[in-house]
N, C-alpha and C. Protein backbone atom coordinates (compact mmCIF):
# COMPACT_ATOMS: atom_id res chain seq x y z
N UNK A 1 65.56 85.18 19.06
CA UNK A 1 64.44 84.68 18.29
C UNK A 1 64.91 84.19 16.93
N UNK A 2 65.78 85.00 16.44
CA UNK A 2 66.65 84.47 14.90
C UNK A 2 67.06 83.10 15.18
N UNK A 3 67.93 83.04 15.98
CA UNK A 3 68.51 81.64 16.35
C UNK A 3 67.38 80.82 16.56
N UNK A 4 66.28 80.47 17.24
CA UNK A 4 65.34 79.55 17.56
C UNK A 4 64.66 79.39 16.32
N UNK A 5 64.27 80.60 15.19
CA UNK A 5 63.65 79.85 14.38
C UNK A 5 64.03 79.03 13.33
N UNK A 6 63.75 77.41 13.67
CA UNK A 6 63.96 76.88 12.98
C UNK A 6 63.13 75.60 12.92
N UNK A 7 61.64 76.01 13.19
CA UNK A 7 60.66 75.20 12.89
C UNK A 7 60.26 73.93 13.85
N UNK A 8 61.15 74.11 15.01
CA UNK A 8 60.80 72.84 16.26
C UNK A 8 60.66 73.76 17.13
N UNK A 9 60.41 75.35 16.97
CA UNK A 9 60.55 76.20 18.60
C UNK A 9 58.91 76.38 18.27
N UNK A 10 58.22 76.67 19.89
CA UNK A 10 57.12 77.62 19.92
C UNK A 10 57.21 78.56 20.74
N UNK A 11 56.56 79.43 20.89
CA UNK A 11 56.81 80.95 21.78
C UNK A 11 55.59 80.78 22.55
N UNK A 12 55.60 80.83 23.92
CA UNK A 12 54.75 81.36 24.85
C UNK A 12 54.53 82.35 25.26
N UNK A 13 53.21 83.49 25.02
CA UNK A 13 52.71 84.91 24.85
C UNK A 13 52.18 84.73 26.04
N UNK A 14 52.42 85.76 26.80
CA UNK A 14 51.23 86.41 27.46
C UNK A 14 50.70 88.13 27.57
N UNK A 15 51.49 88.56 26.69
CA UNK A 15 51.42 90.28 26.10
C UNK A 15 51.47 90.47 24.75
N UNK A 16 50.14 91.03 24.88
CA UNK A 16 49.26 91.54 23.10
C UNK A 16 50.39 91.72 22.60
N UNK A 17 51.26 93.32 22.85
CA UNK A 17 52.41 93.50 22.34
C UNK A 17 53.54 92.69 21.85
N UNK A 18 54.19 92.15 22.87
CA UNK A 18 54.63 90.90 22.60
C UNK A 18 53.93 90.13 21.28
N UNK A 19 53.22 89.41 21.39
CA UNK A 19 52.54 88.99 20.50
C UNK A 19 52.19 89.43 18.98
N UNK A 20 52.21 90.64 18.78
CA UNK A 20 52.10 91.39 17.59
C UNK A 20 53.13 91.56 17.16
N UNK A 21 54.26 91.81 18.13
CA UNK A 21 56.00 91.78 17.27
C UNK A 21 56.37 90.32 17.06
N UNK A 22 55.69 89.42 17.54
CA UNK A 22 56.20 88.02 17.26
C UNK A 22 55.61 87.63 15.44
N UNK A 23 54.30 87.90 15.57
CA UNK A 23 53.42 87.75 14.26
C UNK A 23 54.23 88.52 13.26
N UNK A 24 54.73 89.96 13.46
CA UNK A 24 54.87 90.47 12.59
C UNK A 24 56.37 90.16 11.91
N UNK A 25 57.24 89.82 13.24
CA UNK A 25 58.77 89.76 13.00
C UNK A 25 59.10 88.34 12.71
N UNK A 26 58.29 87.23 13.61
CA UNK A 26 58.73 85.76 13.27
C UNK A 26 57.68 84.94 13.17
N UNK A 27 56.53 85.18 11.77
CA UNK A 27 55.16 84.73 12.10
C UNK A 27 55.25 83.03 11.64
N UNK A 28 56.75 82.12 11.34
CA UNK A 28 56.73 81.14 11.02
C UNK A 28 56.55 80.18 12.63
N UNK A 29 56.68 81.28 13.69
CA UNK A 29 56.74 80.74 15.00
C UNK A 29 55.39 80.26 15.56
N UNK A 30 55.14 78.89 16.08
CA UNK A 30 53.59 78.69 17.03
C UNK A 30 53.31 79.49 17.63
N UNK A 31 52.34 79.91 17.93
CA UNK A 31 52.29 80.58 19.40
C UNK A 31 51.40 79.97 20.58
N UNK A 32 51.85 80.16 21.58
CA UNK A 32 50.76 79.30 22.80
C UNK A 32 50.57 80.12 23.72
N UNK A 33 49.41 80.18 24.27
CA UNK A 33 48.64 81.15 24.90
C UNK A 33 48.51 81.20 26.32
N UNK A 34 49.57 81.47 26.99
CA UNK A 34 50.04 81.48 28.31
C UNK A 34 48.80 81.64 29.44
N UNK A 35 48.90 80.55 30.12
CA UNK A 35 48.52 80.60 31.33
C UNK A 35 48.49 81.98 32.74
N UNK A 36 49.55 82.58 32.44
CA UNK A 36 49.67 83.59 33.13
C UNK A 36 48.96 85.11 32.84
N UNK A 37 47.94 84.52 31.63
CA UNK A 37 46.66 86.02 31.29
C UNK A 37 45.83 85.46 31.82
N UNK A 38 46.15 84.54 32.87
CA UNK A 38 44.93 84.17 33.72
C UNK A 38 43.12 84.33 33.41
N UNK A 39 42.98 83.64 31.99
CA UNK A 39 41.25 83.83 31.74
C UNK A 39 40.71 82.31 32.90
N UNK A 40 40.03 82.94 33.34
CA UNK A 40 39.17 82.47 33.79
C UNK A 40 37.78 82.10 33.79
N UNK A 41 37.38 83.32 33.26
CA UNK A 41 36.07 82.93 32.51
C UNK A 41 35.84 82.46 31.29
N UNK A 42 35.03 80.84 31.71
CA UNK A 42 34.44 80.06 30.41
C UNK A 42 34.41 80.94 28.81
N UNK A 43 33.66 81.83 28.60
CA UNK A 43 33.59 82.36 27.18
C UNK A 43 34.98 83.26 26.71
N UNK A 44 35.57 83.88 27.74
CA UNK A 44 37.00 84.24 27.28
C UNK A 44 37.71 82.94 27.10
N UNK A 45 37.76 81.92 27.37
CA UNK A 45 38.75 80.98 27.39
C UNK A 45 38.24 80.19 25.70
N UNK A 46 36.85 80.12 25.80
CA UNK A 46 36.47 79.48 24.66
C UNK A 46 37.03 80.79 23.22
N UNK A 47 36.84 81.98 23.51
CA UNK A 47 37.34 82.45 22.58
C UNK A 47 38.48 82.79 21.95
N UNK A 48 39.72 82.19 23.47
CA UNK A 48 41.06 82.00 22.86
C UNK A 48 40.99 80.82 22.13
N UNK A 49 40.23 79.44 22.97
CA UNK A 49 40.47 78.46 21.90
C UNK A 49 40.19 79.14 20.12
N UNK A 50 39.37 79.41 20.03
CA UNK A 50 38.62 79.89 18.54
C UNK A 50 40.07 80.66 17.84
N UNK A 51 41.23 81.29 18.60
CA UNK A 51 42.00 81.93 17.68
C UNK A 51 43.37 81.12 17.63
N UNK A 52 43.65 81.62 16.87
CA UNK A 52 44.74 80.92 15.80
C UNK A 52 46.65 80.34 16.69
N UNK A 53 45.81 79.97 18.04
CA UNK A 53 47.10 79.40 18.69
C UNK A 53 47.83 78.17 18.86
N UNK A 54 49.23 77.79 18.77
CA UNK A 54 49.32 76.73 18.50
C UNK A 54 48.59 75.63 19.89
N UNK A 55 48.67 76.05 21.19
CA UNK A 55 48.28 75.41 22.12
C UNK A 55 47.65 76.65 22.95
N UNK A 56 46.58 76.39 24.26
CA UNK A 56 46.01 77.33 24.68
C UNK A 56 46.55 76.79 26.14
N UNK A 57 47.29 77.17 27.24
CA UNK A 57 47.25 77.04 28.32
C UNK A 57 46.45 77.22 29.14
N UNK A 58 45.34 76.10 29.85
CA UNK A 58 44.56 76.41 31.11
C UNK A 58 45.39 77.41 32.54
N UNK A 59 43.94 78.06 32.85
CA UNK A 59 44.76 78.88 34.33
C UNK A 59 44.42 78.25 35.06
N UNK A 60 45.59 77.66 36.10
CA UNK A 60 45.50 76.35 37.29
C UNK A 60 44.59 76.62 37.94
N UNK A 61 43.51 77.76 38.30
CA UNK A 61 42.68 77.70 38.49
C UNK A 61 40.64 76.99 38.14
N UNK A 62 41.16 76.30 36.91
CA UNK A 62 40.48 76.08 36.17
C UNK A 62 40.74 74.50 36.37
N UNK A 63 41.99 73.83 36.39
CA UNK A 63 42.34 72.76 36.61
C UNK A 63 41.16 71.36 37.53
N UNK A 64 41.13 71.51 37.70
CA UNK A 64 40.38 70.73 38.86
C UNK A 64 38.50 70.77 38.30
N UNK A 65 38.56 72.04 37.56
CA UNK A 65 36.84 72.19 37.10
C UNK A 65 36.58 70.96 36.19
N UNK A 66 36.09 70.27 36.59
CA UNK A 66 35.71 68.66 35.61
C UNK A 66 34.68 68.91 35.04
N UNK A 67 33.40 70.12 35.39
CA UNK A 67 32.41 70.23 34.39
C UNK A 67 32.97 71.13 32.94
N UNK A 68 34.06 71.99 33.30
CA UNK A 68 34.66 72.99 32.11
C UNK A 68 35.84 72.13 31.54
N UNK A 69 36.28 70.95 32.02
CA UNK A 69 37.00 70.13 31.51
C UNK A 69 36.44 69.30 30.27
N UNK A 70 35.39 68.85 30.93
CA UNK A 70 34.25 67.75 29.88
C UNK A 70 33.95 68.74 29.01
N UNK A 71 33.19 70.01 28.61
CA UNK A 71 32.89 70.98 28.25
C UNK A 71 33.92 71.20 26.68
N UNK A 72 35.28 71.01 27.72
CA UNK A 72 36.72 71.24 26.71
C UNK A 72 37.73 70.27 25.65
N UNK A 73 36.49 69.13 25.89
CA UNK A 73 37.22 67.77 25.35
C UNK A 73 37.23 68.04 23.14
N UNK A 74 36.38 69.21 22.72
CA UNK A 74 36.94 69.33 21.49
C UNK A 74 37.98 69.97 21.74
N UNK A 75 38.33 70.79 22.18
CA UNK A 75 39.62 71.37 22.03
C UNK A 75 40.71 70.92 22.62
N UNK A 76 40.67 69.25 22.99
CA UNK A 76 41.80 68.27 23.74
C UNK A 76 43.14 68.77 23.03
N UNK A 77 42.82 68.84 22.02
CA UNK A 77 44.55 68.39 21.05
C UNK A 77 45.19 70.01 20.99
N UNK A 78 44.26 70.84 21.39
CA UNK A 78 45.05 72.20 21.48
C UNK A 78 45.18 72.94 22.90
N UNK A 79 45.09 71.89 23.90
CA UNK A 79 44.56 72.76 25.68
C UNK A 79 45.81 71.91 26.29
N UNK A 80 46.48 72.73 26.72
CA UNK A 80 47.22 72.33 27.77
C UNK A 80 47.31 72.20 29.24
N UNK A 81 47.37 71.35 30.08
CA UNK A 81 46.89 71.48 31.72
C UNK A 81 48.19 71.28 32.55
N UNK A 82 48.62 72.00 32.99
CA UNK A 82 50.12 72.49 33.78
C UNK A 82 49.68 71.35 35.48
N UNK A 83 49.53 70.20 35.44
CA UNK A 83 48.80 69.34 36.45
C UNK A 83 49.89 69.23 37.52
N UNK A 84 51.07 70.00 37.82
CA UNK A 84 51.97 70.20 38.48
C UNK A 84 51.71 71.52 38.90
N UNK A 85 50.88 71.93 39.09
CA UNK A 85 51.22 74.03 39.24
C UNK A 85 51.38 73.91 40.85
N UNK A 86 52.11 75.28 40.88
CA UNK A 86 52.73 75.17 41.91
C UNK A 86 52.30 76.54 42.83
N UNK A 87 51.41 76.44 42.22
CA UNK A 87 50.31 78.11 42.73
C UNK A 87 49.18 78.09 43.05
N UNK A 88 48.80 78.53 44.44
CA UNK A 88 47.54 78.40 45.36
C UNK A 88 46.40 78.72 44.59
N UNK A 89 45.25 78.64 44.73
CA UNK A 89 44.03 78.95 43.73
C UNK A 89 43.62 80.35 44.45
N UNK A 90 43.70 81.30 42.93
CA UNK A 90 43.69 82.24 42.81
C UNK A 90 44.86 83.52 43.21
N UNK A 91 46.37 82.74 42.94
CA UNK A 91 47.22 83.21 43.13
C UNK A 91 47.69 84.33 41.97
């Protein structure tokens, strides 16, 4: 983590823990909000957008939802969509 920071890295979280030693030990680092905490539900997902991540990863399950897509178009510039996933729905 010493070595990477140097202001072009971001860290992909998917453990609180994790996450709290990153803030506390290398808080100059982005953080992006891994796909693999699998939220799925609309108001959990809207309430990661609301916190302080550099990008929010959709769960490929969500991918394909065009009404929660349209829904998500303020938060375009911070949502990421993995449109390659390589994992069955609800894997």
């Amino acid at each position: 983590m010493h070595l990477a920071d140097n202001g072009f890295n971001q860290v992909l979280v998917n453990s609180q823990i994790l996450e709290d030693y990153i803030r506390h030990e290398y808080p100059s680092f982005p953080l992006i909000s891994s796909t693999t905490k699998r939220i799925t539900d609309r108001n959990k997902l809207r309430a990661e957008l609301f916190k302080d991540y550099y990008l929010v990863v959709l769960d490929y399950d969500l991918n394909h939802d065009q009404i929660l897509l349209d829904e998500l178009k303020p938060f375009a510039d911070r949502l990421e969509i993995l449109v390659n996933e390589v994992c069955y729905p609800n894997c």
